[in-house]
PDB file of N, CA and C in Angstrom:
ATOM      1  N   UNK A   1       0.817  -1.191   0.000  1.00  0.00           N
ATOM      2  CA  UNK A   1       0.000   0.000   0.000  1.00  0.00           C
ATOM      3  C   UNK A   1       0.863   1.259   0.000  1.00  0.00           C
ATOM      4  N   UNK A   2       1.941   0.928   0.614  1.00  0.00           N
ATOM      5  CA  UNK A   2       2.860   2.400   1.150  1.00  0.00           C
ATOM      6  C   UNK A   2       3.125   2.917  -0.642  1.00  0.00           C
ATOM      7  N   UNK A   3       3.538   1.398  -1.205  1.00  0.00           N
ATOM      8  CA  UNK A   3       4.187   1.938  -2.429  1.00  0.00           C
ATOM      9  C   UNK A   3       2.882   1.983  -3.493  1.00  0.00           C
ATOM     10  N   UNK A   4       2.412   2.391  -3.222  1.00  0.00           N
ATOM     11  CA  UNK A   4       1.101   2.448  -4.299  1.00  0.00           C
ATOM     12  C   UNK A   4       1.067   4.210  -3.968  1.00  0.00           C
ATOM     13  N   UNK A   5       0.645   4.441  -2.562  1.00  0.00           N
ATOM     14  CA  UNK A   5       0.816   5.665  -2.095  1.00  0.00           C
ATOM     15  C   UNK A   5       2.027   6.857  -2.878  1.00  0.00           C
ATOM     16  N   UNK A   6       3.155   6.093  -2.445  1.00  0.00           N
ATOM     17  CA  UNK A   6       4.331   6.941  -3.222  1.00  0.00           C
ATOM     18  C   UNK A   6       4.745   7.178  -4.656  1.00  0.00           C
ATOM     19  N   UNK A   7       4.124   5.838  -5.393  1.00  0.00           N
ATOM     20  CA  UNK A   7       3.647   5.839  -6.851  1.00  0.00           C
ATOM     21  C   UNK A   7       2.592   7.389  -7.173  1.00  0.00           C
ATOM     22  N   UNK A   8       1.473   7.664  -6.500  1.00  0.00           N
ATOM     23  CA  UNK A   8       0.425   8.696  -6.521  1.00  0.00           C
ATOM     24  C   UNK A   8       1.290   9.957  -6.391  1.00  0.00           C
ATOM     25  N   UNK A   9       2.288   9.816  -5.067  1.00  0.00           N
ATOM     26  CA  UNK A   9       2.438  11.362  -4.667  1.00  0.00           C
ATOM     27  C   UNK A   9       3.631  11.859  -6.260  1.00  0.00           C
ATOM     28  N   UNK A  10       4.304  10.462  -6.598  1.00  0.00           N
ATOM     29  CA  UNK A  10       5.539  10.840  -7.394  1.00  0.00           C
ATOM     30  C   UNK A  10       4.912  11.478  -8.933  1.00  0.00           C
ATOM     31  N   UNK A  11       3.739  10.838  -9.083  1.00  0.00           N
ATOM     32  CA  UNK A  11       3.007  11.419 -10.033  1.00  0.00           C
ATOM     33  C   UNK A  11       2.646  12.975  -9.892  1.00  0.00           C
ATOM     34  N   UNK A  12       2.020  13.064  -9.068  1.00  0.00           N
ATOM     35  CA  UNK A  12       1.779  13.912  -8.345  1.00  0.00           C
ATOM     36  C   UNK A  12       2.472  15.185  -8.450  1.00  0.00           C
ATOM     37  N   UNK A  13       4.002  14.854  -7.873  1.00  0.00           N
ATOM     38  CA  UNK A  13       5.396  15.771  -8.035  1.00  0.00           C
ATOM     39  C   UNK A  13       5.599  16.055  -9.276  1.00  0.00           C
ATOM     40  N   UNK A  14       5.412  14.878 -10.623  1.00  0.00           N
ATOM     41  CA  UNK A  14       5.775  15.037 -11.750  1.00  0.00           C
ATOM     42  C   UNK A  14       5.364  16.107 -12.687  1.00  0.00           C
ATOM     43  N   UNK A  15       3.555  16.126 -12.509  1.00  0.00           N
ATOM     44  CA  UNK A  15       2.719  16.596 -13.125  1.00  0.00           C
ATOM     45  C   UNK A  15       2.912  17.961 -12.466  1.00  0.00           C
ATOM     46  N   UNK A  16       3.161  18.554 -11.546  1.00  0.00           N
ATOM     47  CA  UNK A  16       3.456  19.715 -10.526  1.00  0.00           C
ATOM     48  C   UNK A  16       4.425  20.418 -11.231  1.00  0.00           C
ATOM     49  N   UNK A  17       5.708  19.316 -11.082  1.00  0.00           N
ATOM     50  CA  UNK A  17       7.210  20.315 -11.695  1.00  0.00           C
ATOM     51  C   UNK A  17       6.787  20.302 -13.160  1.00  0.00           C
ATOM     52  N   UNK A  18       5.982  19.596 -13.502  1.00  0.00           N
ATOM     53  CA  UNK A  18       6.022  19.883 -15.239  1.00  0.00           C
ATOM     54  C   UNK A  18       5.440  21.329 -15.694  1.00  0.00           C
ATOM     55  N   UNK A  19       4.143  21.560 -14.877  1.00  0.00           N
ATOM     56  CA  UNK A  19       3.618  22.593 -14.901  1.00  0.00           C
ATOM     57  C   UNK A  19       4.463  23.569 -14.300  1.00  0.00           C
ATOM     58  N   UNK A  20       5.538  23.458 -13.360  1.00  0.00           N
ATOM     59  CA  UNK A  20       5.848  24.931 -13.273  1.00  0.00           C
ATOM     60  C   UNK A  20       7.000  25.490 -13.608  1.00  0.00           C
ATOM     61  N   UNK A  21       7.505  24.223 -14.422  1.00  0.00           N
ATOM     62  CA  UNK A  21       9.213  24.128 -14.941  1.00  0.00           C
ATOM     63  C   UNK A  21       8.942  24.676 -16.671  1.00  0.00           C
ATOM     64  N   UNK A  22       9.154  26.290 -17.017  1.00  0.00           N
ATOM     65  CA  UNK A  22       9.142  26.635 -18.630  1.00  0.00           C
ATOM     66  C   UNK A  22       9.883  25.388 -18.970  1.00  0.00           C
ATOM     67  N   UNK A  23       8.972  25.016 -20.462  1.00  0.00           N
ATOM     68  CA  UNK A  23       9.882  24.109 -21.280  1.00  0.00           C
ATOM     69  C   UNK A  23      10.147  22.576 -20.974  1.00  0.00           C
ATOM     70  N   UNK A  24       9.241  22.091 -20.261  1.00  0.00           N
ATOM     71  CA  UNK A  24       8.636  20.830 -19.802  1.00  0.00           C
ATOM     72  C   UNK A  24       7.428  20.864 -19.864  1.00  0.00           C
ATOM     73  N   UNK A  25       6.777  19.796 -20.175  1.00  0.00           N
ATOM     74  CA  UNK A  25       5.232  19.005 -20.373  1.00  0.00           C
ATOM     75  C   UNK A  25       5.324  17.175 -20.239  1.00  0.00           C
ATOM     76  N   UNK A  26       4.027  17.553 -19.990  1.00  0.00           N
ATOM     77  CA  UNK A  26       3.612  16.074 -19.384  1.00  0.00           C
ATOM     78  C   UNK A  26       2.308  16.115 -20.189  1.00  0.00           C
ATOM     79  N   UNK A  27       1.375  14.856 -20.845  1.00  0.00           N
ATOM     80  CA  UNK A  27       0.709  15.292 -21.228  1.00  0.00           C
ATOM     81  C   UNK A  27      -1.285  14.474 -20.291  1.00  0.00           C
ATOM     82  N   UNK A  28      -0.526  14.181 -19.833  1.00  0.00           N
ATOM     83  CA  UNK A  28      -1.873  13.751 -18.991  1.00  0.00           C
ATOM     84  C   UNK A  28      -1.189  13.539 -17.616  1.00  0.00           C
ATOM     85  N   UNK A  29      -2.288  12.734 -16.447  1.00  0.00           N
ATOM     86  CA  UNK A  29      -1.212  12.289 -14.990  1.00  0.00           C
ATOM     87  C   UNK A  29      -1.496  11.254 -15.254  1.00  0.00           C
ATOM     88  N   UNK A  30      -1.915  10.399 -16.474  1.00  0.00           N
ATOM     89  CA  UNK A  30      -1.296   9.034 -16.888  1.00  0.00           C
ATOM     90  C   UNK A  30      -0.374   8.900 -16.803  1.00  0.00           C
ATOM     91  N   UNK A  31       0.235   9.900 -18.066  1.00  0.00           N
ATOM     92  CA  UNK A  31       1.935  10.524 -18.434  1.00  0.00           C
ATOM     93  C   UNK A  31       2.747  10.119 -17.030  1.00  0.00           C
ATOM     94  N   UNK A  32       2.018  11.057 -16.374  1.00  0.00           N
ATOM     95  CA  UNK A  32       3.170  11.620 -15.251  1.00  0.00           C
ATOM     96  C   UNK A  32       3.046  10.549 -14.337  1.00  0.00           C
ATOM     97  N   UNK A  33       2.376   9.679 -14.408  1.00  0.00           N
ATOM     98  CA  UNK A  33       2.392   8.436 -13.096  1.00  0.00           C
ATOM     99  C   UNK A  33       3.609   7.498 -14.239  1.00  0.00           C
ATOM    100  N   UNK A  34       3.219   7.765 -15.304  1.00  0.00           N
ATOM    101  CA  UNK A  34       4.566   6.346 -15.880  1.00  0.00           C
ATOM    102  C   UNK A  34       5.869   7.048 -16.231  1.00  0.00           C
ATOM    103  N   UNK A  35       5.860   8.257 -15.910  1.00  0.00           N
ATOM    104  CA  UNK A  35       7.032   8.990 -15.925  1.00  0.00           C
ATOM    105  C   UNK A  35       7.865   8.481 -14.794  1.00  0.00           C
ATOM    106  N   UNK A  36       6.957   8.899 -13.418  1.00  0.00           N
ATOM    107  CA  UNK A  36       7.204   8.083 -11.894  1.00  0.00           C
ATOM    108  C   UNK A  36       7.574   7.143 -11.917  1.00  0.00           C
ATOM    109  N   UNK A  37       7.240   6.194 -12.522  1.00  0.00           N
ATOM    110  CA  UNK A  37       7.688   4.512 -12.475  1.00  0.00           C
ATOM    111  C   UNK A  37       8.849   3.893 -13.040  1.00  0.00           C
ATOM    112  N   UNK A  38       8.972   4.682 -14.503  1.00  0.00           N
ATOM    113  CA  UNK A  38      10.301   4.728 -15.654  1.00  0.00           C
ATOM    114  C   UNK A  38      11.357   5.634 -14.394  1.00  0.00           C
ATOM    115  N   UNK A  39      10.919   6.579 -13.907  1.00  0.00           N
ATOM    116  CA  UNK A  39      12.259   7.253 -13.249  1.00  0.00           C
ATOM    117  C   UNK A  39      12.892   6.251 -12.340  1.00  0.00           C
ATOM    118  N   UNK A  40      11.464   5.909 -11.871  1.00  0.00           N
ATOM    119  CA  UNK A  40      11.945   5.006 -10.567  1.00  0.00           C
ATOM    120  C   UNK A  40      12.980   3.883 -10.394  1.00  0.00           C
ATOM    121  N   UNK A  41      12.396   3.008 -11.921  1.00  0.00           N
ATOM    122  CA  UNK A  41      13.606   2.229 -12.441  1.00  0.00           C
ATOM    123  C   UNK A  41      15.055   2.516 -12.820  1.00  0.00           C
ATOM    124  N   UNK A  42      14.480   3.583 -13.295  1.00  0.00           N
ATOM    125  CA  UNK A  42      15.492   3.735 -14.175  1.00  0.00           C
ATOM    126  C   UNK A  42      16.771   4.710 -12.803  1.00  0.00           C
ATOM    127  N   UNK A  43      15.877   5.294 -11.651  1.00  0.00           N
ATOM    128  CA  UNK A  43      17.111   5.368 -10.749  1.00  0.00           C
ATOM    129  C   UNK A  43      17.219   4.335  -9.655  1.00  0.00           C
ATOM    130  N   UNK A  44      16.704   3.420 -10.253  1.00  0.00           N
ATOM    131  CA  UNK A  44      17.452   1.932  -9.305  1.00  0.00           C
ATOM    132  C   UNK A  44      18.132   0.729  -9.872  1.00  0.00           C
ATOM    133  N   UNK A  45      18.372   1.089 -11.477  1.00  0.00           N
ATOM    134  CA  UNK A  45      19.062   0.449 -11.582  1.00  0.00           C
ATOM    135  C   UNK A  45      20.564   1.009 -12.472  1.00  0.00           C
ATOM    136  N   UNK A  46      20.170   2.200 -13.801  1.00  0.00           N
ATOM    137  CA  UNK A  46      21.237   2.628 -13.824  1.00  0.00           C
ATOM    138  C   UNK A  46      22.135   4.043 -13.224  1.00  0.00           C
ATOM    139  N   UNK A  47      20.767   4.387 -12.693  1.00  0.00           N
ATOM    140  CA  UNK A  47      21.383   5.676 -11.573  1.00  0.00           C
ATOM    141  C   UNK A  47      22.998   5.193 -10.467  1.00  0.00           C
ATOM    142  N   UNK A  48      22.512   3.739  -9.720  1.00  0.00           N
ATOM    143  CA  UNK A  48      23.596   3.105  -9.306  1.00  0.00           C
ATOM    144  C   UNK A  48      24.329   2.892  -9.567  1.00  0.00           C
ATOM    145  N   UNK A  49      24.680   1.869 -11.242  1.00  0.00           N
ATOM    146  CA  UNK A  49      25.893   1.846 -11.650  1.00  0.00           C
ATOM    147  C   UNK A  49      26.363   3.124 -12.274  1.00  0.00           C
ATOM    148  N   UNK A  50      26.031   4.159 -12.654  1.00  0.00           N
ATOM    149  CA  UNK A  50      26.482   5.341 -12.940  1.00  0.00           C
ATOM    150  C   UNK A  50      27.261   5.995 -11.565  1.00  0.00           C
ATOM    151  N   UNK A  51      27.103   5.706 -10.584  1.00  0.00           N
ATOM    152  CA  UNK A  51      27.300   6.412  -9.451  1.00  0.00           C
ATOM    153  C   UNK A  51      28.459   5.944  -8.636  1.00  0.00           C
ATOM    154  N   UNK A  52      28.012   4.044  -9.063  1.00  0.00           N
ATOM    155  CA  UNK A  52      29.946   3.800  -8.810  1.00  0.00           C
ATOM    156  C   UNK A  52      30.617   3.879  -9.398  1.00  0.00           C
ATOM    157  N   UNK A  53      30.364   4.019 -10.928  1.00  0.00           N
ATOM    158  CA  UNK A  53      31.349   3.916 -11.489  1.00  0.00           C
ATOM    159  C   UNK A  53      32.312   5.479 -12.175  1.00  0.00           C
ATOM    160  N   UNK A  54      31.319   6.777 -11.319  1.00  0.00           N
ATOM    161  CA  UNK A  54      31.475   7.846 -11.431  1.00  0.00           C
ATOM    162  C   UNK A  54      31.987   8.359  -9.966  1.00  0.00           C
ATOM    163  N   UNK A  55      32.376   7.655  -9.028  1.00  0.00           N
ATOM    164  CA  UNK A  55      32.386   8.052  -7.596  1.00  0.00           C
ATOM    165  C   UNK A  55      33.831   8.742  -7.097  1.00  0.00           C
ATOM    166  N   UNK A  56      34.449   8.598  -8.073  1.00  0.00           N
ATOM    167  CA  UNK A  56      35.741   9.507  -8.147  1.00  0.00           C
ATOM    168  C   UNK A  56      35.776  11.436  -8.148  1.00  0.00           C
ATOM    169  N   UNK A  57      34.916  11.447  -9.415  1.00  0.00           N
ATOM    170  CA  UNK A  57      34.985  12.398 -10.188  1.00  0.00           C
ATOM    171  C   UNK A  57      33.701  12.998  -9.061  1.00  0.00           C
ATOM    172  N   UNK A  58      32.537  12.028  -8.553  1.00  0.00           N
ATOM    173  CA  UNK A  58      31.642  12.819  -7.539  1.00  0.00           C
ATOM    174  C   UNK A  58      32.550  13.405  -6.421  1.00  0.00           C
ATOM    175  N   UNK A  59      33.237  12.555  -5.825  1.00  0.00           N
ATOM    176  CA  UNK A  59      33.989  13.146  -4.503  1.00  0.00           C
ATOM    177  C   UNK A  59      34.921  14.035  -4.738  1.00  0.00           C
ATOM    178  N   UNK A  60      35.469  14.118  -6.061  1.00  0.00           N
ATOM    179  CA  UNK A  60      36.287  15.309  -6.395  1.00  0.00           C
ATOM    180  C   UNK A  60      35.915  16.768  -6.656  1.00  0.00           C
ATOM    181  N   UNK A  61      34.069  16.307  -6.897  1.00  0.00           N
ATOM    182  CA  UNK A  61      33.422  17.742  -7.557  1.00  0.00           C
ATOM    183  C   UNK A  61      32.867  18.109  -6.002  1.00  0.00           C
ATOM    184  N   UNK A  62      32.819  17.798  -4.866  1.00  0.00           N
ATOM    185  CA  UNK A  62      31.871  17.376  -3.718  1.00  0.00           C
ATOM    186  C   UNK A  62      30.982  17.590  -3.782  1.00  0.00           C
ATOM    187  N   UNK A  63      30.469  15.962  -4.737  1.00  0.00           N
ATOM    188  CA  UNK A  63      28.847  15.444  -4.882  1.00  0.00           C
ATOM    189  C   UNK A  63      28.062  16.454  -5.905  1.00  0.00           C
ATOM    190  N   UNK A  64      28.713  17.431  -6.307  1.00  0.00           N
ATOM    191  CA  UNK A  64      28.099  18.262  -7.672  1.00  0.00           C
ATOM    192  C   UNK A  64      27.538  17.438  -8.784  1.00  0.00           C
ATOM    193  N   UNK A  65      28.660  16.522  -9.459  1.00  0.00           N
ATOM    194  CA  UNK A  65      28.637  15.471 -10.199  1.00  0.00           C
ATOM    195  C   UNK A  65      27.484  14.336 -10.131  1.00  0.00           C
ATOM    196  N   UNK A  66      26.954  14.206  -9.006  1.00  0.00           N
ATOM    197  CA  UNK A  66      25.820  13.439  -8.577  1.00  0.00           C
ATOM    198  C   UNK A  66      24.354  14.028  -9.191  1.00  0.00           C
ATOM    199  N   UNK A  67      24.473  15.816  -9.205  1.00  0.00           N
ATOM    200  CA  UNK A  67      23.159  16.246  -9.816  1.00  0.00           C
ATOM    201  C   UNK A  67      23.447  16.212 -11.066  1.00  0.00           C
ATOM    202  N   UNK A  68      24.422  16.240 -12.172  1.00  0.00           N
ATOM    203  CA  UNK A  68      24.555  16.241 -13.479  1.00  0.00           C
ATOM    204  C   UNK A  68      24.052  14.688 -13.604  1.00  0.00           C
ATOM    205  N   UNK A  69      24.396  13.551 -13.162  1.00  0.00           N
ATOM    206  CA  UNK A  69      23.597  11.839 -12.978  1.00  0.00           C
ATOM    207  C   UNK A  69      22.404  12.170 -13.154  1.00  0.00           C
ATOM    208  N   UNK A  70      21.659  13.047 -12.341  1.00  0.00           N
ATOM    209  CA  UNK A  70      20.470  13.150 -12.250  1.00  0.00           C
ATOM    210  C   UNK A  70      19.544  13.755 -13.180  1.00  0.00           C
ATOM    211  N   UNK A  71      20.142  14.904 -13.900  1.00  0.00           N
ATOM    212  CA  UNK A  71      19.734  15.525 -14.947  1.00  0.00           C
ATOM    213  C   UNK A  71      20.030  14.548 -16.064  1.00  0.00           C
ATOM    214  N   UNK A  72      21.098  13.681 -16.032  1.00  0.00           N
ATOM    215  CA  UNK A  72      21.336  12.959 -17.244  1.00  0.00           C
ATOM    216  C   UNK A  72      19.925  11.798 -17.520  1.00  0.00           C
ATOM    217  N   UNK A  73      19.339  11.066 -16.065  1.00  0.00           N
ATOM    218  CA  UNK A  73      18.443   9.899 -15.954  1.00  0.00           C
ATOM    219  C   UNK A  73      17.239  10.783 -16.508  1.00  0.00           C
ATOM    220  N   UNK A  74      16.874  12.063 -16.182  1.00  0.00           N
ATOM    221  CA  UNK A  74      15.307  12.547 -16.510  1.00  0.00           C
ATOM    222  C   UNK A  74      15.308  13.328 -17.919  1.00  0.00           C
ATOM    223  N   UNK A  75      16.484  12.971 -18.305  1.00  0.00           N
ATOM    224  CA  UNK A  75      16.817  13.624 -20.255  1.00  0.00           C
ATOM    225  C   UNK A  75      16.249  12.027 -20.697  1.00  0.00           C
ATOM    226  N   UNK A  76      16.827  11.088 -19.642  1.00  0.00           N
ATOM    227  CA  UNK A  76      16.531   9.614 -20.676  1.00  0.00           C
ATOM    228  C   UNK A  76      15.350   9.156 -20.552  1.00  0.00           C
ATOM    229  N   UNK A  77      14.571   9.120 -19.640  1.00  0.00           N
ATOM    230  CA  UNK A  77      13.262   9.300 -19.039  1.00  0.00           C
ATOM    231  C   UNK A  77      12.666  10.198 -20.176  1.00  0.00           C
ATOM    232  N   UNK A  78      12.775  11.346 -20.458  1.00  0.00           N
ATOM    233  CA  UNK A  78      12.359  11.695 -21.394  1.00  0.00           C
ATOM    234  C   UNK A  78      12.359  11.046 -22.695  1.00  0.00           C
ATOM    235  N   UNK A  79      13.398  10.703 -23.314  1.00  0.00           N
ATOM    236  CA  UNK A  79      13.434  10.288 -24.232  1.00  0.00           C
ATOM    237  C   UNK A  79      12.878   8.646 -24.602  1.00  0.00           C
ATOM    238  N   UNK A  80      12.738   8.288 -23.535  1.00  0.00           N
ATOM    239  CA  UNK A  80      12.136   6.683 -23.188  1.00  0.00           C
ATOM    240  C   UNK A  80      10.543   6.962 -23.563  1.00  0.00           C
ATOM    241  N   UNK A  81       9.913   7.749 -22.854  1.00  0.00           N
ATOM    242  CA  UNK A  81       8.465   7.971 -22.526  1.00  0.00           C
ATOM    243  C   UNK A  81       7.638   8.605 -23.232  1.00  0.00           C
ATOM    244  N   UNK A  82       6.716   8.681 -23.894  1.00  0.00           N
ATOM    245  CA  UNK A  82       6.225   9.655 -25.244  1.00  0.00           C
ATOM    246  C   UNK A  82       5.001  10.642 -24.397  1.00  0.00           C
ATOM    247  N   UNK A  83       5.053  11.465 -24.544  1.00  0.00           N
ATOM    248  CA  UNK A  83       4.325  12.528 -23.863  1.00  0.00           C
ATOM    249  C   UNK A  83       4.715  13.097 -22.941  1.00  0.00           C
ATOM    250  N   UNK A  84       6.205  12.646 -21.982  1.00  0.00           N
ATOM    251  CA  UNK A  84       7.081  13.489 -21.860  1.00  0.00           C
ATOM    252  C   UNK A  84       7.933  14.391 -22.467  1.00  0.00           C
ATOM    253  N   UNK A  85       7.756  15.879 -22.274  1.00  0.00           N
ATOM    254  CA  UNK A  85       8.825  16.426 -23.070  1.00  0.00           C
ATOM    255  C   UNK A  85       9.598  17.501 -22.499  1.00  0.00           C
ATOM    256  N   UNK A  86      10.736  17.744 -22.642  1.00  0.00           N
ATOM    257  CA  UNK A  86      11.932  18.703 -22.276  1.00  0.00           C
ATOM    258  C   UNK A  86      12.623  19.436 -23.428  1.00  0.00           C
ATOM    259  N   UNK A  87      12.767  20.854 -22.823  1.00  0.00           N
ATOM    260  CA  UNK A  87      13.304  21.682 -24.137  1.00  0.00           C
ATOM    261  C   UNK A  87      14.905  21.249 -24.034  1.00  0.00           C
ATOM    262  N   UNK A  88      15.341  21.067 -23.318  1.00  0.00           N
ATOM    263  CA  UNK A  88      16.994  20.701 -22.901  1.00  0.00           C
ATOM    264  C   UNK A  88      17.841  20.137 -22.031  1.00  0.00           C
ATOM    265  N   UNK A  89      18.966  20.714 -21.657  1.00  0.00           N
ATOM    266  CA  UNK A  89      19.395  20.376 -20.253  1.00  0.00           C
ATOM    267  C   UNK A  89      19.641  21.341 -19.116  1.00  0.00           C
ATOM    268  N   UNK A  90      19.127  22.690 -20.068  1.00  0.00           N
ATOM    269  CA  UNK A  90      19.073  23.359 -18.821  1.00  0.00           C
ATOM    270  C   UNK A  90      17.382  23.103 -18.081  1.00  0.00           C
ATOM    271  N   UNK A  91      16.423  22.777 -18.892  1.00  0.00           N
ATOM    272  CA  UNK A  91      15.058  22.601 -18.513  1.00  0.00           C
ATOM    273  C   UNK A  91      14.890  21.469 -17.927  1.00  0.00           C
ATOM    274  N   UNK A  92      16.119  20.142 -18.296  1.00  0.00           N
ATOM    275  CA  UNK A  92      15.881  19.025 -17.435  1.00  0.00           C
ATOM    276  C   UNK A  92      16.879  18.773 -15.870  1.00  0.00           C
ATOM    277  N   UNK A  93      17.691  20.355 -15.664  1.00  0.00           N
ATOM    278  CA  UNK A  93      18.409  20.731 -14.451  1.00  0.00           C
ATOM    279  C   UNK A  93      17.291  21.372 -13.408  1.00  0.00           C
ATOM    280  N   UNK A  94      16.241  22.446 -14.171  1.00  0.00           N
ATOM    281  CA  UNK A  94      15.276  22.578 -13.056  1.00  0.00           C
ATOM    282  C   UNK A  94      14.236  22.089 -13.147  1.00  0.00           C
ATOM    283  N   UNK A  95      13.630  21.492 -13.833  1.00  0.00           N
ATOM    284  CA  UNK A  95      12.863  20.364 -13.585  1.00  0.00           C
ATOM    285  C   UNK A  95      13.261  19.093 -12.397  1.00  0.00           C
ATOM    286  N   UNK A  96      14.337  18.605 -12.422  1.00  0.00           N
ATOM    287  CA  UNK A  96      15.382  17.575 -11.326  1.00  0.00           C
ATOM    288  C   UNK A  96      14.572  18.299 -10.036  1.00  0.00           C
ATOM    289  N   UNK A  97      15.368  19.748  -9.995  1.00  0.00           N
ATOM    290  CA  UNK A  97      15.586  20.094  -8.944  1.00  0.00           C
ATOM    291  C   UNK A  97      13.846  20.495  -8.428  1.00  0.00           C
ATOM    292  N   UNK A  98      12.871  20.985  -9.329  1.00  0.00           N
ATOM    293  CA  UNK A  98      11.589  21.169  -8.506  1.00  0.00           C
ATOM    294  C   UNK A  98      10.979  20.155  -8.114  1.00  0.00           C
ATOM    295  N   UNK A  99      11.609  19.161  -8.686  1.00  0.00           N
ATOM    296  CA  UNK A  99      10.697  17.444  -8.834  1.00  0.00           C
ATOM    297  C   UNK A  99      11.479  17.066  -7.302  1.00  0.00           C
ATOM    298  N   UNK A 100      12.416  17.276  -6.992  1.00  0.00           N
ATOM    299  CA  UNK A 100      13.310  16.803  -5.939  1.00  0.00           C
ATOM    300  C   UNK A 100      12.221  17.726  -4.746  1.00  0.00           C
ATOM    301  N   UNK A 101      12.773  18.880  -4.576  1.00  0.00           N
ATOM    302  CA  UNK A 101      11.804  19.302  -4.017  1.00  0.00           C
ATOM    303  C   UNK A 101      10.436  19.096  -3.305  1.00  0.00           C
ATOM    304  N   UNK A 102       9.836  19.011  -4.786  1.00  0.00           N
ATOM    305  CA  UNK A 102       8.267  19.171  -4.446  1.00  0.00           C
ATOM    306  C   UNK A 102       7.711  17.522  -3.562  1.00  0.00           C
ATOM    307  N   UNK A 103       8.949  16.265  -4.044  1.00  0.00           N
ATOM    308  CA  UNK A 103       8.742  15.131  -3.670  1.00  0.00           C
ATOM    309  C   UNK A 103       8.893  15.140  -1.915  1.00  0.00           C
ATOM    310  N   UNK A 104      10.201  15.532  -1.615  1.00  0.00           N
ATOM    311  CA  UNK A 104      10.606  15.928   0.209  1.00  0.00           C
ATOM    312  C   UNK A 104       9.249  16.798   0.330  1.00  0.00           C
ATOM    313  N   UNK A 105       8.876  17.531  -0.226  1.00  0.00           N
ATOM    314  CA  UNK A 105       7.532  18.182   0.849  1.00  0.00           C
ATOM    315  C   UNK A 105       5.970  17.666   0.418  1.00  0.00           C
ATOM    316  N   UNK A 106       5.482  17.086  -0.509  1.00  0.00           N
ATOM    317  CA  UNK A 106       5.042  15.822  -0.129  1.00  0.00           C
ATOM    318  C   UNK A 106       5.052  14.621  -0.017  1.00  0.00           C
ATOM    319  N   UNK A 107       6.115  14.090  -0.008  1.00  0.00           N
ATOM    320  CA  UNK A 107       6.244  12.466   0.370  1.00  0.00           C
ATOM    321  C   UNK A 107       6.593  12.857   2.068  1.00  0.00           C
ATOM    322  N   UNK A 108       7.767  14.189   2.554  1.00  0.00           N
ATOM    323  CA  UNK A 108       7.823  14.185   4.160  1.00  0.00           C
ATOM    324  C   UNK A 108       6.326  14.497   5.071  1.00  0.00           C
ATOM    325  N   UNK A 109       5.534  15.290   3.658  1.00  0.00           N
ATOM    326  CA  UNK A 109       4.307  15.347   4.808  1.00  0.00           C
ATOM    327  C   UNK A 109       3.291  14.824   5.389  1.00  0.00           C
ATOM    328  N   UNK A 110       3.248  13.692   3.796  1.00  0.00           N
ATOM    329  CA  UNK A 110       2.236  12.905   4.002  1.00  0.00           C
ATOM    330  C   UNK A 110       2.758  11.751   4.316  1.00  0.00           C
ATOM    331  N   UNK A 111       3.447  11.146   4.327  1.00  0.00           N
ATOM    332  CA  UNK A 111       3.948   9.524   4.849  1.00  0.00           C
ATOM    333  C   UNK A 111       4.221   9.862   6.204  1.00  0.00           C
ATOM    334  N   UNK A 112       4.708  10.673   6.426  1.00  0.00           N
ATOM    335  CA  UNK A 112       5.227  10.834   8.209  1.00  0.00           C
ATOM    336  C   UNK A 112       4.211  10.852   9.210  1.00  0.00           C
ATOM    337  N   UNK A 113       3.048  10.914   8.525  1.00  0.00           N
ATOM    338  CA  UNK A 113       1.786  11.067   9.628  1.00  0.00           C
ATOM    339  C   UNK A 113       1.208   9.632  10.219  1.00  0.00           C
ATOM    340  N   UNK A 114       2.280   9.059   9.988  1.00  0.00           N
ATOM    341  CA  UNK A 114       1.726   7.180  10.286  1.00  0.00           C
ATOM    342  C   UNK A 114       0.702   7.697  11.819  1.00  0.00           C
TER     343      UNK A 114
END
């Protein structure tokens, strides 16, 4: 149930930062719930090996290098998903970052109320 819940809110976040990020769209919260799910994978399985095998160059930038990973997974996410769309990489840097965001203030507000 929890993860059915966090599936909703991530949609949720998606369809949010899409709308308030110029130069991103989503085109339904169909879209944006399988946007959620493709990210999800897609940062559990190659977000990781990107991360060890980049963990040099992260600790050298301190952990800077970790948000360029991140902008790199939601360019591919884009390009994976059809009705996702991004004007670039500067639009898929604040998009990351409102989606990051908007997720800590509702996934901390609403799950914490067990």
């Amino acid at each position: 149930m929890n993860t059915l819940i966090n599936l909703l809110i991530s949609g949720i976040a998606v369809a949010i930062a899409a709308y308030i990020t110029p130069g991103a769209s989503v085109d339904g919260y169909l879209t944006a719930i399988i946007v959620a799910v493709v990210l999800a994978v897609v940062n559990s399985t190659i977000w990781i090996l990107l991360k060890i095998l980049t963990l040099p160059l992260t600790i050298l930038t301190l952990g800077l290098f970790s948000l360029f990973i991140n902008i790199l997974m939601v360019l591919l996410v884009a390009r994976i998903v059809p009705g996702f769309h991004l004007d670039g990489f500067f639009t898929a840097l604040v998009f990351a970052v409102i989606l990051s965001l908007i997720n800590m203030v509702l996934g901390g507000g609403i799950l914490s109320k067990k």
